[in-house]
N, C-alpha and C. Protein backbone atom coordinates (compact mmCIF):
# COMPACT_ATOMS: atom_id res chain seq x y z
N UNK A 1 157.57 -7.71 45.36
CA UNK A 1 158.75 -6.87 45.30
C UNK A 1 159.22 -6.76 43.86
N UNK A 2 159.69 -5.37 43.70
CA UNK A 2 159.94 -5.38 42.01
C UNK A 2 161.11 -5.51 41.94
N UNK A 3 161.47 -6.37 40.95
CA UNK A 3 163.18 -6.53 40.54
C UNK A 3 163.92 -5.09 40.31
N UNK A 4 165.43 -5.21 40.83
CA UNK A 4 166.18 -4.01 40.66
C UNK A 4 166.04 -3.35 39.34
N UNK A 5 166.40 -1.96 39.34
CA UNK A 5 166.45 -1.91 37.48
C UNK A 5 168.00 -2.13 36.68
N UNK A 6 168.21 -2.60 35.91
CA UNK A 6 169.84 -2.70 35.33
C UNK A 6 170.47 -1.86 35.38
N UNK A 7 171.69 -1.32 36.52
CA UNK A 7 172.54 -0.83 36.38
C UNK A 7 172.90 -0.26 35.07
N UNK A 8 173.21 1.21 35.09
CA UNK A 8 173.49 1.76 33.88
C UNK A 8 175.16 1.94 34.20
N UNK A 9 175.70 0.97 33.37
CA UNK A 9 177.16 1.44 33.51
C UNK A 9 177.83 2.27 33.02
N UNK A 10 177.27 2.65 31.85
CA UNK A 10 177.65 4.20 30.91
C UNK A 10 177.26 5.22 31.25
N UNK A 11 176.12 5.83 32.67
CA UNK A 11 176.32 7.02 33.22
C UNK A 11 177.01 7.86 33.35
N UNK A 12 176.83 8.91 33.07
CA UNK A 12 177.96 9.71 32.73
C UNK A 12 179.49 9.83 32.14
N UNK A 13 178.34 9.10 31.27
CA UNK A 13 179.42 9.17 29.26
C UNK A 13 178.54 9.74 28.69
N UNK A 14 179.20 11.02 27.53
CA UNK A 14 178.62 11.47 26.64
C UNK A 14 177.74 10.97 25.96
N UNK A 15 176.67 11.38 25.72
CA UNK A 15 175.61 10.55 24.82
C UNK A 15 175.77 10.14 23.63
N UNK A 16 176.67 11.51 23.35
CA UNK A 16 177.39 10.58 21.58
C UNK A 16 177.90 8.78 21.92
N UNK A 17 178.59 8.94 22.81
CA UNK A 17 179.58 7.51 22.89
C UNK A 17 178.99 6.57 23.09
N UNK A 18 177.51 6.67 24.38
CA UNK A 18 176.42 5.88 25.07
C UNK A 18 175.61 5.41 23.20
N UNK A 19 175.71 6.04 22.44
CA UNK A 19 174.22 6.12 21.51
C UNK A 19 175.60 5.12 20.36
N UNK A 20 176.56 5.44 20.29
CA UNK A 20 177.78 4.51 19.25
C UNK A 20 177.73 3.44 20.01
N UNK A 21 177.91 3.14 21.09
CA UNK A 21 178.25 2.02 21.57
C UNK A 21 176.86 0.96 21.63
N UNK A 22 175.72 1.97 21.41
CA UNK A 22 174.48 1.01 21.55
C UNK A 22 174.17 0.47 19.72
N UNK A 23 174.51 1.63 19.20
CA UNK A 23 174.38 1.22 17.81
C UNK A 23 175.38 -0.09 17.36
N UNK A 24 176.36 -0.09 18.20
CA UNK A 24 177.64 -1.36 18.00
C UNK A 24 176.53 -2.92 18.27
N UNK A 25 176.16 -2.43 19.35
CA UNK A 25 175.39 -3.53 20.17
C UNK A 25 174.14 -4.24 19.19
N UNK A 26 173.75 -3.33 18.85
CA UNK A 26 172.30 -3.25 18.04
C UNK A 26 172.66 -4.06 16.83
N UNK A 27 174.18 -3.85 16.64
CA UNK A 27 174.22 -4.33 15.10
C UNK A 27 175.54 -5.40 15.24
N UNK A 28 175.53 -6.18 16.40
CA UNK A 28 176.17 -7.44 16.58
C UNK A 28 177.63 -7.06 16.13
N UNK A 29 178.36 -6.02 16.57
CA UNK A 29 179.60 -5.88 16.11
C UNK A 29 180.71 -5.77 17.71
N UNK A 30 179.87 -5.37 18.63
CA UNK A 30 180.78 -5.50 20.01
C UNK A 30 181.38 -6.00 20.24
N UNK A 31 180.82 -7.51 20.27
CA UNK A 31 181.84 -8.35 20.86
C UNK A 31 182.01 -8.88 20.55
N UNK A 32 182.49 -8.54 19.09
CA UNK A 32 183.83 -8.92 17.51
C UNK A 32 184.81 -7.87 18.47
N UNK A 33 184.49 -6.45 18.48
CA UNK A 33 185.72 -5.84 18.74
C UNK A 33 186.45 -6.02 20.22
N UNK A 34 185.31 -6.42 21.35
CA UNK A 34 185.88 -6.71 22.27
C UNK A 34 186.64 -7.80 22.28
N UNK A 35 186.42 -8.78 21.83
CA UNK A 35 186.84 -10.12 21.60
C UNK A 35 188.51 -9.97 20.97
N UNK A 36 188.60 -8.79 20.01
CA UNK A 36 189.94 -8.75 19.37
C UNK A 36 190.58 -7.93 20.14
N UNK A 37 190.39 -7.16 20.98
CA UNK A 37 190.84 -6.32 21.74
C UNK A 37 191.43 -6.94 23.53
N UNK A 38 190.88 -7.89 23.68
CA UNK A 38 190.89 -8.29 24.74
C UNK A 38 190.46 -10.16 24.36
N UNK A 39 191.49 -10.78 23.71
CA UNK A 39 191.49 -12.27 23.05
C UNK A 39 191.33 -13.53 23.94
N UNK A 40 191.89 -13.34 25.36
CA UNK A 40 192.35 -14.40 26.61
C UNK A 40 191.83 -14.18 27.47
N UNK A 41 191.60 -15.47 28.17
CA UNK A 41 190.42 -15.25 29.69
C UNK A 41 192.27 -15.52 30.28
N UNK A 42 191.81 -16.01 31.53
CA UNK A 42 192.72 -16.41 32.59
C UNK A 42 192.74 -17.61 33.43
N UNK A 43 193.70 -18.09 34.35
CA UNK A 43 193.68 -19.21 34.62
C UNK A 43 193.54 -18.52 36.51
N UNK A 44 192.71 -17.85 36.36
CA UNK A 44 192.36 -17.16 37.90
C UNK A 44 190.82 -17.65 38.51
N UNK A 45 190.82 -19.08 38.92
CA UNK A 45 189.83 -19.55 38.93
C UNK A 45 189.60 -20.00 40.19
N UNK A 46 190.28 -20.10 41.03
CA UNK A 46 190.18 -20.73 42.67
C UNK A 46 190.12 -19.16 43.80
N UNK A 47 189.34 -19.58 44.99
CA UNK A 47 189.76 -18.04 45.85
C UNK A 47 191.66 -18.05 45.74
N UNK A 48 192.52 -19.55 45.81
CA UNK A 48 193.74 -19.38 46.76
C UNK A 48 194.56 -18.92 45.32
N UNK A 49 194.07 -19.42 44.02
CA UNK A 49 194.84 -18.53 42.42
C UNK A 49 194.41 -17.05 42.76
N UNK A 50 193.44 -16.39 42.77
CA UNK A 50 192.84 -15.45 43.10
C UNK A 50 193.67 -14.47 44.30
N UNK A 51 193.84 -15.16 45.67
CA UNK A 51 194.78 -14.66 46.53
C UNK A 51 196.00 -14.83 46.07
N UNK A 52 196.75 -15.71 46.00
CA UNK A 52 198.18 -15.54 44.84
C UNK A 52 198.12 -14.26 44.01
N UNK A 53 197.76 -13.82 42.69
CA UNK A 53 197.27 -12.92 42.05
C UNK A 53 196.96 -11.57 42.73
N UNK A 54 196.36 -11.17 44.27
CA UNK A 54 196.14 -10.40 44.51
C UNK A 54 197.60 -9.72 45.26
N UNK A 55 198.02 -10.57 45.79
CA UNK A 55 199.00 -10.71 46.63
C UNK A 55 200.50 -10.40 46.27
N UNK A 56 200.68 -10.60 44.84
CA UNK A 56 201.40 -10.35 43.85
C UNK A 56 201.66 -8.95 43.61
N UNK A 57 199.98 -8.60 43.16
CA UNK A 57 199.79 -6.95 42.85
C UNK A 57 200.19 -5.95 44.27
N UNK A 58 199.83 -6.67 45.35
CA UNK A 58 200.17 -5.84 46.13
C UNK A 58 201.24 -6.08 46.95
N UNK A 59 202.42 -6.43 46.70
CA UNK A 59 203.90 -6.80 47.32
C UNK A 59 204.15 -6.01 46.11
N UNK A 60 203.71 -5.94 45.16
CA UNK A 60 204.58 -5.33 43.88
C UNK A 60 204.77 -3.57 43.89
N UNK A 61 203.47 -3.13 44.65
CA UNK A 61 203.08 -2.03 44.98
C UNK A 61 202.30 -1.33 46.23
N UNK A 62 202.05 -2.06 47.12
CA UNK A 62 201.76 -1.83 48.30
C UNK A 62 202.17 -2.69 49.03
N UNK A 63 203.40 -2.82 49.44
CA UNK A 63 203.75 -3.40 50.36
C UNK A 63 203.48 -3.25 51.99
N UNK A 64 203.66 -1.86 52.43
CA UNK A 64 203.56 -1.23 53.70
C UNK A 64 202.18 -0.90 53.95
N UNK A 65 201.08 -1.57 52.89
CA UNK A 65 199.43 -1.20 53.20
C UNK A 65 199.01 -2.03 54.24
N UNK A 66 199.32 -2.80 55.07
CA UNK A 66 198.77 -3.54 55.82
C UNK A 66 198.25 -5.41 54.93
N UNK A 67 197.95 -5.90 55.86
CA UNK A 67 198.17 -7.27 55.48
C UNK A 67 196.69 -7.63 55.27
N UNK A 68 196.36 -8.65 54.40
CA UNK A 68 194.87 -9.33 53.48
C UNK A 68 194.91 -10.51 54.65
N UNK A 69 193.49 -10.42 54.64
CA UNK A 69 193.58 -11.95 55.34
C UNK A 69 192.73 -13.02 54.91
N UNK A 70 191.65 -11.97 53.77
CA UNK A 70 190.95 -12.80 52.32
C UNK A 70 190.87 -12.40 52.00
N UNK A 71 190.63 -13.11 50.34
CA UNK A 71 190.68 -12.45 49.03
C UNK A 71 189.72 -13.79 48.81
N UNK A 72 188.80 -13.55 48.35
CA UNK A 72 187.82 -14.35 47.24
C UNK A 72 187.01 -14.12 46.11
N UNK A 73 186.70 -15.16 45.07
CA UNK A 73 185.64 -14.83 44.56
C UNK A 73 184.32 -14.43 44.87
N UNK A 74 182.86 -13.57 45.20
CA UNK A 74 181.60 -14.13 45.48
C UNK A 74 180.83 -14.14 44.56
N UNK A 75 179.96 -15.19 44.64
CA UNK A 75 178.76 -15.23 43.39
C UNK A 75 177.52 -14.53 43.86
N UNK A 76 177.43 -13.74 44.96
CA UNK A 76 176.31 -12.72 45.29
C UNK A 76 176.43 -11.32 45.18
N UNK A 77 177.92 -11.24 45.14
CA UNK A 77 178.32 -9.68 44.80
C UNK A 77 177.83 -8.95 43.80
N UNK A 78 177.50 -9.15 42.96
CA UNK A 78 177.03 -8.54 42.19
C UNK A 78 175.56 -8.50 41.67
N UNK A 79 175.25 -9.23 42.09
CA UNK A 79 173.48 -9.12 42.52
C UNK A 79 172.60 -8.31 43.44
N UNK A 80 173.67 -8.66 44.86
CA UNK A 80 173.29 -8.02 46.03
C UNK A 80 173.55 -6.88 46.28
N UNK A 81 175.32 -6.45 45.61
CA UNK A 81 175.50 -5.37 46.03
C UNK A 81 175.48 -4.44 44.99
N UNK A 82 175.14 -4.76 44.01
CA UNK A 82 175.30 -4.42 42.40
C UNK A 82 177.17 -3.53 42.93
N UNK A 83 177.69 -3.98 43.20
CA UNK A 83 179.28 -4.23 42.95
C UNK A 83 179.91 -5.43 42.41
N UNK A 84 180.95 -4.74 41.99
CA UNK A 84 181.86 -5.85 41.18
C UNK A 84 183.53 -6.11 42.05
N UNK A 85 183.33 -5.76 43.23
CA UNK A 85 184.20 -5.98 43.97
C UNK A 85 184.09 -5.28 45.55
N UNK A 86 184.47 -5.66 46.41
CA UNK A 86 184.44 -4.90 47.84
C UNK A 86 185.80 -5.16 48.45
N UNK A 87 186.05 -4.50 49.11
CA UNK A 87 187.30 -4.01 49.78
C UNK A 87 186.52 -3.60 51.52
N UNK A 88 186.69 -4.68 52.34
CA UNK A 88 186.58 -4.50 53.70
C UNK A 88 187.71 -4.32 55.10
N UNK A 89 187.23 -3.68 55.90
CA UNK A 89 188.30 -3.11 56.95
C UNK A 89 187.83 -3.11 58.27
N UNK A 90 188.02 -4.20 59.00
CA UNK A 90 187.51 -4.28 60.04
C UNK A 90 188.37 -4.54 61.86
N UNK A 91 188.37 -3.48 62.81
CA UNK A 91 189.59 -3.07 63.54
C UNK A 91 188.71 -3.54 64.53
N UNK A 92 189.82 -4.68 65.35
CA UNK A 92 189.49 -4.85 66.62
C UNK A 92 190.43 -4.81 67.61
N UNK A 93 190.11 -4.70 68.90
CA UNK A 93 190.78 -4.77 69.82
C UNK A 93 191.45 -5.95 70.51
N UNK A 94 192.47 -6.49 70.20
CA UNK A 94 193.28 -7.76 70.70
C UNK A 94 194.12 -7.24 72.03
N UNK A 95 193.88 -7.33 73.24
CA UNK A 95 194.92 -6.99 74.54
C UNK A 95 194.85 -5.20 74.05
N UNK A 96 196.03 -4.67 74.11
CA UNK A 96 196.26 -3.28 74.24
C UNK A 96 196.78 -3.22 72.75
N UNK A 97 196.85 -3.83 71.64
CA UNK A 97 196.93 -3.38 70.10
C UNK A 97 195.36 -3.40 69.64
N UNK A 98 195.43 -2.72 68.43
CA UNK A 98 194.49 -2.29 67.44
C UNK A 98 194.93 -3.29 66.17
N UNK A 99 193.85 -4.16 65.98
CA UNK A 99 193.87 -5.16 65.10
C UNK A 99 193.63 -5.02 63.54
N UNK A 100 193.95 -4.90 62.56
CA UNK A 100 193.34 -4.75 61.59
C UNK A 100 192.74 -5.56 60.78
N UNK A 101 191.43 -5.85 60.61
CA UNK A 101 191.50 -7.17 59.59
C UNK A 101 190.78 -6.46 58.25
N UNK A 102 191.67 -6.94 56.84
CA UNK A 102 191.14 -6.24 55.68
C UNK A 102 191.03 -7.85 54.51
N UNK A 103 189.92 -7.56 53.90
CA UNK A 103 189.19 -8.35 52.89
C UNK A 103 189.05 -7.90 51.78
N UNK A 104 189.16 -8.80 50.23
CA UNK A 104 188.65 -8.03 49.10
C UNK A 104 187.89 -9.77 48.68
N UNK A 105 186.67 -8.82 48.07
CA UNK A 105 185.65 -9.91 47.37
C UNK A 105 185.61 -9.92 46.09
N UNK A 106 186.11 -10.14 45.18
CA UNK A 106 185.90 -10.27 43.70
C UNK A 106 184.25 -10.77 42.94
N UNK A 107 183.54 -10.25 42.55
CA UNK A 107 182.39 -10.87 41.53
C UNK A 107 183.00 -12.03 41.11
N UNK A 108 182.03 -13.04 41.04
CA UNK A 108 182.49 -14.05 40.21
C UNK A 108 182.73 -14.41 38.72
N UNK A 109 181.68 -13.41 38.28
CA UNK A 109 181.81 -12.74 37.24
C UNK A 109 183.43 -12.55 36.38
N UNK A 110 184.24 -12.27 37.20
CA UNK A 110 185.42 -11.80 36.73
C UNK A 110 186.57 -13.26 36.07
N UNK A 111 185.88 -14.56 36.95
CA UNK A 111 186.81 -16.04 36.20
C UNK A 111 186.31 -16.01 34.68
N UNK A 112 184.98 -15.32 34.45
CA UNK A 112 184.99 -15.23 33.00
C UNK A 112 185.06 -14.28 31.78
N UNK A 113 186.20 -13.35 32.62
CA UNK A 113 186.58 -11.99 31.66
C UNK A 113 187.79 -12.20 31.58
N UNK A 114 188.28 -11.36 30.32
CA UNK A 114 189.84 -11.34 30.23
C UNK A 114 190.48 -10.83 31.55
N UNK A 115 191.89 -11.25 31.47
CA UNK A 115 192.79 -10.70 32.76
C UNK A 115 192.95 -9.37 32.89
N UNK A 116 192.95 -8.50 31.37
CA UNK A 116 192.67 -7.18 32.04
C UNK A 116 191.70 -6.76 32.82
N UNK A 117 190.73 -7.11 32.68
CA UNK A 117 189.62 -6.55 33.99
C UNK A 117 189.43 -7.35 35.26
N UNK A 118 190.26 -8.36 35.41
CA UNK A 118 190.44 -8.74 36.09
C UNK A 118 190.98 -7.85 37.38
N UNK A 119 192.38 -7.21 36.59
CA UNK A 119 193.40 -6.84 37.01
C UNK A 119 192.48 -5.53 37.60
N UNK A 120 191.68 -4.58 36.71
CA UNK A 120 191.48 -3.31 37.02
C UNK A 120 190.42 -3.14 37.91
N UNK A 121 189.76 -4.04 38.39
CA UNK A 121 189.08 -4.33 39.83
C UNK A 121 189.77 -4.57 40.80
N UNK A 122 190.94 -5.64 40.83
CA UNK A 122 191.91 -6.09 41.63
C UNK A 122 192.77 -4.77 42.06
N UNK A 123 193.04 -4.25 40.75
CA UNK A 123 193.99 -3.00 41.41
C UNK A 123 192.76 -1.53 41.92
N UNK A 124 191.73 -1.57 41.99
CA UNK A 124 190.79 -0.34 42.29
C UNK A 124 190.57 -1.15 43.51
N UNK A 125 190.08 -2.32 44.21
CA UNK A 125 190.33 -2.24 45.51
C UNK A 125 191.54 -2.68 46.18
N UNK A 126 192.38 -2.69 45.80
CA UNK A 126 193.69 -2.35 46.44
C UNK A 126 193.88 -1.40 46.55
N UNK A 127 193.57 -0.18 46.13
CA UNK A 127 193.72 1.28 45.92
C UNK A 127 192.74 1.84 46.89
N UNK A 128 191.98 1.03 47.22
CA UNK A 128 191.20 1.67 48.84
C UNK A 128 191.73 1.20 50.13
N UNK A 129 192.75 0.09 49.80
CA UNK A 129 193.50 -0.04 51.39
C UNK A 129 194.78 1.07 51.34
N UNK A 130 194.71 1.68 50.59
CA UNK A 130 195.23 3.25 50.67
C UNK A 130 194.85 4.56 50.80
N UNK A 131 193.78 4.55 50.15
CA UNK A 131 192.98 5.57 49.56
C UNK A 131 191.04 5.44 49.43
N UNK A 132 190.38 6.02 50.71
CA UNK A 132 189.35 4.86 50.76
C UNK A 132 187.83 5.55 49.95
N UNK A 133 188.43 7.04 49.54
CA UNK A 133 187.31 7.88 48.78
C UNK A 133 188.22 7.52 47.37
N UNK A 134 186.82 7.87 46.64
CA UNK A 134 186.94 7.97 44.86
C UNK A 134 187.33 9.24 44.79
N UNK A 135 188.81 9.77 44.73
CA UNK A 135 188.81 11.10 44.66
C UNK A 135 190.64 10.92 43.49
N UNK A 136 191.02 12.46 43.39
CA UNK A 136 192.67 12.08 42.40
C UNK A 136 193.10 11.20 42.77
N UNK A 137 193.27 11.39 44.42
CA UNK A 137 194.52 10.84 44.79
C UNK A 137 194.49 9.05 44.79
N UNK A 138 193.11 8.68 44.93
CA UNK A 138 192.64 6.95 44.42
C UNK A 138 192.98 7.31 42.83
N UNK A 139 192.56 7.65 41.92
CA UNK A 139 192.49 7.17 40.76
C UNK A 139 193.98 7.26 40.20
N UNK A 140 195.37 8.32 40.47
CA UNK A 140 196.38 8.56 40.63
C UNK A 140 196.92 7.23 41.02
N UNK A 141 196.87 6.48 42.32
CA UNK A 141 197.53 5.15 42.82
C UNK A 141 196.87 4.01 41.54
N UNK A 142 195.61 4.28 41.23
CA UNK A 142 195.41 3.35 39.86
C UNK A 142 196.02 2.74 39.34
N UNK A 143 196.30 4.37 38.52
CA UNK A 143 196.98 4.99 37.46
C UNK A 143 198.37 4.10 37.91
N UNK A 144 198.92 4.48 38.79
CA UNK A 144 200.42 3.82 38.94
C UNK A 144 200.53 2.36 39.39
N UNK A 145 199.03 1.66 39.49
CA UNK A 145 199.50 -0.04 39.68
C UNK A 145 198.95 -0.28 37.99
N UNK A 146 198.34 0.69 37.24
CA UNK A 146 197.73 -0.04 36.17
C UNK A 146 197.76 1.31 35.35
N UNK A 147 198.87 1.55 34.53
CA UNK A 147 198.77 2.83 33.42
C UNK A 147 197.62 2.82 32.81
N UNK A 148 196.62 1.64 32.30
CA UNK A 148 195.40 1.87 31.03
C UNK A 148 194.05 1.79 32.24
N UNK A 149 194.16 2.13 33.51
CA UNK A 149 193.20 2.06 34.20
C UNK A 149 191.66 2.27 33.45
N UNK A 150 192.00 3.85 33.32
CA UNK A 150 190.65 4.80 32.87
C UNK A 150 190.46 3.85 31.45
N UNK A 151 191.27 3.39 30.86
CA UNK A 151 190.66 2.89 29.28
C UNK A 151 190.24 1.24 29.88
N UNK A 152 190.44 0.76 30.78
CA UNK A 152 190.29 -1.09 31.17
C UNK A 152 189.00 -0.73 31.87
N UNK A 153 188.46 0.71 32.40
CA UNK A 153 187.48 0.67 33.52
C UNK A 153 186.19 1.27 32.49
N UNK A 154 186.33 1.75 31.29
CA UNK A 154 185.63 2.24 30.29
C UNK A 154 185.68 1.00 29.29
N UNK A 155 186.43 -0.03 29.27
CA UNK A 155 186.30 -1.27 28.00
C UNK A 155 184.90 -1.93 28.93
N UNK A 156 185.42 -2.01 30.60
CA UNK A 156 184.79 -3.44 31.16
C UNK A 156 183.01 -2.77 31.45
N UNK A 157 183.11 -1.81 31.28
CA UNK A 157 181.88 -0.76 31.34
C UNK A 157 180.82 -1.17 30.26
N UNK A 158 181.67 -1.18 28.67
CA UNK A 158 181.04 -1.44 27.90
C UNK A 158 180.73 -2.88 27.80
N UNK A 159 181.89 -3.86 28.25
CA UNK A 159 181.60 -5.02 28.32
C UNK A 159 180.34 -5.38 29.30
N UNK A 160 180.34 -4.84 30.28
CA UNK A 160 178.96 -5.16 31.06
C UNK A 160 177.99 -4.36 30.51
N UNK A 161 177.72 -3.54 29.91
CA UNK A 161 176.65 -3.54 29.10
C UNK A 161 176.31 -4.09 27.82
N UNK A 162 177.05 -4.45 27.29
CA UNK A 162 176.68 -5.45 26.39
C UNK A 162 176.21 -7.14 27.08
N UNK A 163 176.78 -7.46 28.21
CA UNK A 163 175.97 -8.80 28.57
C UNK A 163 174.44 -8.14 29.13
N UNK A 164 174.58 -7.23 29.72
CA UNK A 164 173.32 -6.65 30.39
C UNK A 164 172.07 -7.06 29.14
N UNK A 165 172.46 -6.43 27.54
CA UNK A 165 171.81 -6.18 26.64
C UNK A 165 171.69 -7.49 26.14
N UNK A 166 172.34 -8.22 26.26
CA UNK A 166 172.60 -9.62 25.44
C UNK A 166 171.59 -10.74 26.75
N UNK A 167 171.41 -10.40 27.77
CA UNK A 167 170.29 -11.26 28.73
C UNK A 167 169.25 -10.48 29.00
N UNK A 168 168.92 -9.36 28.78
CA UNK A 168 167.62 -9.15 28.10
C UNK A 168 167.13 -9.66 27.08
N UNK A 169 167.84 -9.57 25.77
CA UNK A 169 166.88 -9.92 24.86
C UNK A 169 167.08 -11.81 24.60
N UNK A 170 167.66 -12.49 25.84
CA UNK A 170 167.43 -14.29 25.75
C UNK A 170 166.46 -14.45 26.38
């Protein structure tokens, strides 16, 4: 069986930006600038810090979305599903109500990034127990749990391609 091929996370970015950002890479300057741009990891290291944290974001802004019943880290998510987070919804029948049970899985990946990208995964699947297509009206609710969405979802883009590039060539 042949190994997956590496996720291209800069798909559909201009090639100017794809070809600067590789020249950054090429010439060991990335992650100087990521590093100054984004200085602090986080102390978001347990599933129940992790659920705290999620739980936060969404009492703060989705209150009336219905209720979590996990939130964890996984260390297969992103291998298996080449995702960096999932957001699950699963309805059963208890007596004569309609049950809801909803889940978000975090990459594990994420205890070792700054808290902004933490945050901008955390708040993109929270934004599907509202909104469950990639369309305005998801990226709009983003936008309003996280103003620098589009710029935190284009930093962590480049940030995963630069580790991508940086465990190839070890």
């Amino acid at each position: 069986m042949r190994p997956k091929p590496s996720p291209n996370y800069l798909a559909g970015y201009a090639v100017e930006l794809v070809e600067k950002i590789n020249m950054m890479i090429e010439q060991d300057l990335l992650a100087d600038i990521l590093l100054s741009k984004y200085p602090h990891l986080h102390a978001v290291r347990s599933d129940k810090a992790l659920y705290d944290y999620v739980m936060e974001l969404k009492n703060s802004y989705l209150r009336n979305a219905g209720q979590l019943k996990k939130v964890s880290f996984n260390n297969k998510l992103h291998i298996t599903h080449n995702a960096l987070g999932i957001h699950s919804t699963q309805s059963r029948v208890q007596g004569a109500k309609l049950k809801t049970i909803r889940e978000i899985h975090v990459a594990s990946i994420f205890k070792d990034m700054p808290l902004e990208f933490l945050r901008m995964i955390v708040v993109h699947e929270l934004s599907h127990m509202k909104k469950p297509e990639h369309n305005k009206a998801f990226y709009k609710l983003c936008c309003n749990m996280e103003p620098d969405y589009h710029q935190l979802e284009f930093d962590l883009r480049v940030y995963l391609t630069y580790l991508e590039t940086a465990n190839r060539l070890n």
